[in-house]
Protein backbone atom coordinates (compact mmCIF):
# COMPACT_ATOMS: atom_id res chain seq x y z
CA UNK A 1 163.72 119.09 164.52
CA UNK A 2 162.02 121.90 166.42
CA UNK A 3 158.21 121.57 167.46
CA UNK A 4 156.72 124.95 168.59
CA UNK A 5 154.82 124.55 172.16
CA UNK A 6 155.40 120.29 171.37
CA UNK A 7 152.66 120.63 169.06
CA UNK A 8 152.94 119.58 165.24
CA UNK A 9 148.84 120.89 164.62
CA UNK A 10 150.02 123.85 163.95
CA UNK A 11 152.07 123.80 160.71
CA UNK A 12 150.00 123.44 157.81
CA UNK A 13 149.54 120.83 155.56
CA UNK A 14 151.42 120.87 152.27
CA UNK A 15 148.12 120.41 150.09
CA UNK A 16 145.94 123.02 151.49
CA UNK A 17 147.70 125.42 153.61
CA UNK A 18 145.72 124.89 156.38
CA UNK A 19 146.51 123.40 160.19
CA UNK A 20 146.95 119.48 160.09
CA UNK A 21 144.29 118.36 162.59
CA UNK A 22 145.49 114.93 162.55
CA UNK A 23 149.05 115.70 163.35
CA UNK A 24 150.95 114.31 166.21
CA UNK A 25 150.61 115.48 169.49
CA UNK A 26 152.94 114.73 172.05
CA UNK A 27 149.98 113.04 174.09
CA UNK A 28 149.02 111.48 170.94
CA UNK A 29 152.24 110.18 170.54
CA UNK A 30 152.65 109.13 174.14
CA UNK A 31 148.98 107.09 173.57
CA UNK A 32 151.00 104.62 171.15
CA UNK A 33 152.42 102.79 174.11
CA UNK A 34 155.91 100.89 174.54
CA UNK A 35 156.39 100.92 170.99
CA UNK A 36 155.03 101.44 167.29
CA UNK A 37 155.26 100.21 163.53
CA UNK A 38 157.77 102.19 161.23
CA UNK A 39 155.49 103.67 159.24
CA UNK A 40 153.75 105.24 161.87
CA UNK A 41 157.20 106.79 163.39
CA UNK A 42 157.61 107.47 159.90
CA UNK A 43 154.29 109.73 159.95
CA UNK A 44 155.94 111.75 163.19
CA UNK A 45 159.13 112.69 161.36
CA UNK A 46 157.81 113.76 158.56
CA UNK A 47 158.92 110.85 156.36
CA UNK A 48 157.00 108.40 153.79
CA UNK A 49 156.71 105.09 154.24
CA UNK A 50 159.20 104.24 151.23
CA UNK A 51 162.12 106.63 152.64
CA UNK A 52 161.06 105.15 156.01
CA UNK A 53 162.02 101.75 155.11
CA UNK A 54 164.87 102.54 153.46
CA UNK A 55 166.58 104.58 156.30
CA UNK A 56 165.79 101.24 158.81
CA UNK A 57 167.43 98.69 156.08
CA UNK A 58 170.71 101.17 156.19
CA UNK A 59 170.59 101.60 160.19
CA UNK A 60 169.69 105.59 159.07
CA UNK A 61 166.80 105.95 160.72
CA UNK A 62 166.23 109.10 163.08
CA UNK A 63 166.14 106.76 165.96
CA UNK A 64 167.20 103.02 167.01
CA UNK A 65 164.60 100.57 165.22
CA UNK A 66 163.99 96.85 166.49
CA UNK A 67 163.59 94.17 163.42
CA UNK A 68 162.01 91.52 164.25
CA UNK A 69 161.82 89.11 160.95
CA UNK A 70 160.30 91.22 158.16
CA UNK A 71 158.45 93.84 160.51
CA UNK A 72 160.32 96.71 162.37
CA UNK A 73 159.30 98.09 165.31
CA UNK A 74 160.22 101.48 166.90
CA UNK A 75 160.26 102.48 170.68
CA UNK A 76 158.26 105.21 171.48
CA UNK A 77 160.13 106.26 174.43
CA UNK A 78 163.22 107.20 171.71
CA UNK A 79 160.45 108.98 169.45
CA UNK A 80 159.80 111.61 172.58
CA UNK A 81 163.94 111.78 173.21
CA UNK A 82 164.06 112.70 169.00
CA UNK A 83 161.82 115.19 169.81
CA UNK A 84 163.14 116.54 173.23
CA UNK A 85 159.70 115.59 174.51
CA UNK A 86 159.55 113.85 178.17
CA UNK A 87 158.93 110.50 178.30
CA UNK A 88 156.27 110.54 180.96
CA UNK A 89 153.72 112.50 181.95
CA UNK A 90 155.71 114.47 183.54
CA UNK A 91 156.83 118.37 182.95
CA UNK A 92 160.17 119.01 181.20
CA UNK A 93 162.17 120.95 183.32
CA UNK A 94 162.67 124.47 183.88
CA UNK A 95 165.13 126.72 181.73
CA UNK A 96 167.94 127.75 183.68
CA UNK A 97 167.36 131.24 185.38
CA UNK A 98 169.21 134.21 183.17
CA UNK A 99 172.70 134.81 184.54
CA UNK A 100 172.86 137.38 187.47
CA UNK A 101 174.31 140.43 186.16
C-alpha cells in the first residue's frame, strides 16, 4: 500500500469525491499509542469491520494481531512498519544518492 507524502487526506472519499478530512494521518496514527482495537486498524487499511474480523480469525490480517479472549488488539508500532512509516518521531531516512556516473 502506497501513501503519497504519508498522508491518506488526500484521496477522496468513495461517496462524494471529495478529500477525507478524517483520514489517518501518520501523527494521527502515531496518537493511538502502544496499541489499538481491530476495527480501528481496520479503518487505516482500508478494510470494514466484518472483513476485519474475519482476516484476524484466519491469522490474514495485514499485520500480527494480539487476542486476548474475545477482543483483539493490534500494535501500532506494526501499523507504521505496514505502512513504511517510522515508528517514532523521528525522520525516515534519506534515499540513497543517484549512482555516480
Amino acid at each position: 500500500m502506497t501513501i503519497p507524502d504519508h498522508n491518506v487526506a488526500d484521496r477522496p472519499s468513495p461517496e462524494s469525491g471529495q478529500p477525507d478530512s478524517t483520514a489517518w494521518t501518520v501523527e494521527r496514527i502515531r496518537a493511538l499509542g502502544l496499541i489499538t482495537d481491530i476495527a480501528t486498524a481496520a479503518q487505516i487499511f482500508g478494510l470494514s469491520r466484518a472483513t476485519a474480523y474475519e482476516l484476524a480469525k484466519h491469522d490474514q490480517f495485514p499485520v500480527a494481531v494480539l487476542r486476548f479472549g474475545s477482543r483483539y488488539r493490534v500494535p501500532v508500532a506494526a501499523i507504521l512498519h505496514a505502512l513504511h512509516l517510522p515508528a517514532g518521531n523521528e525522520q525516515p531516512p534519506d534515499p540513497p544518492p543517484p549512482p555516480a556516473t
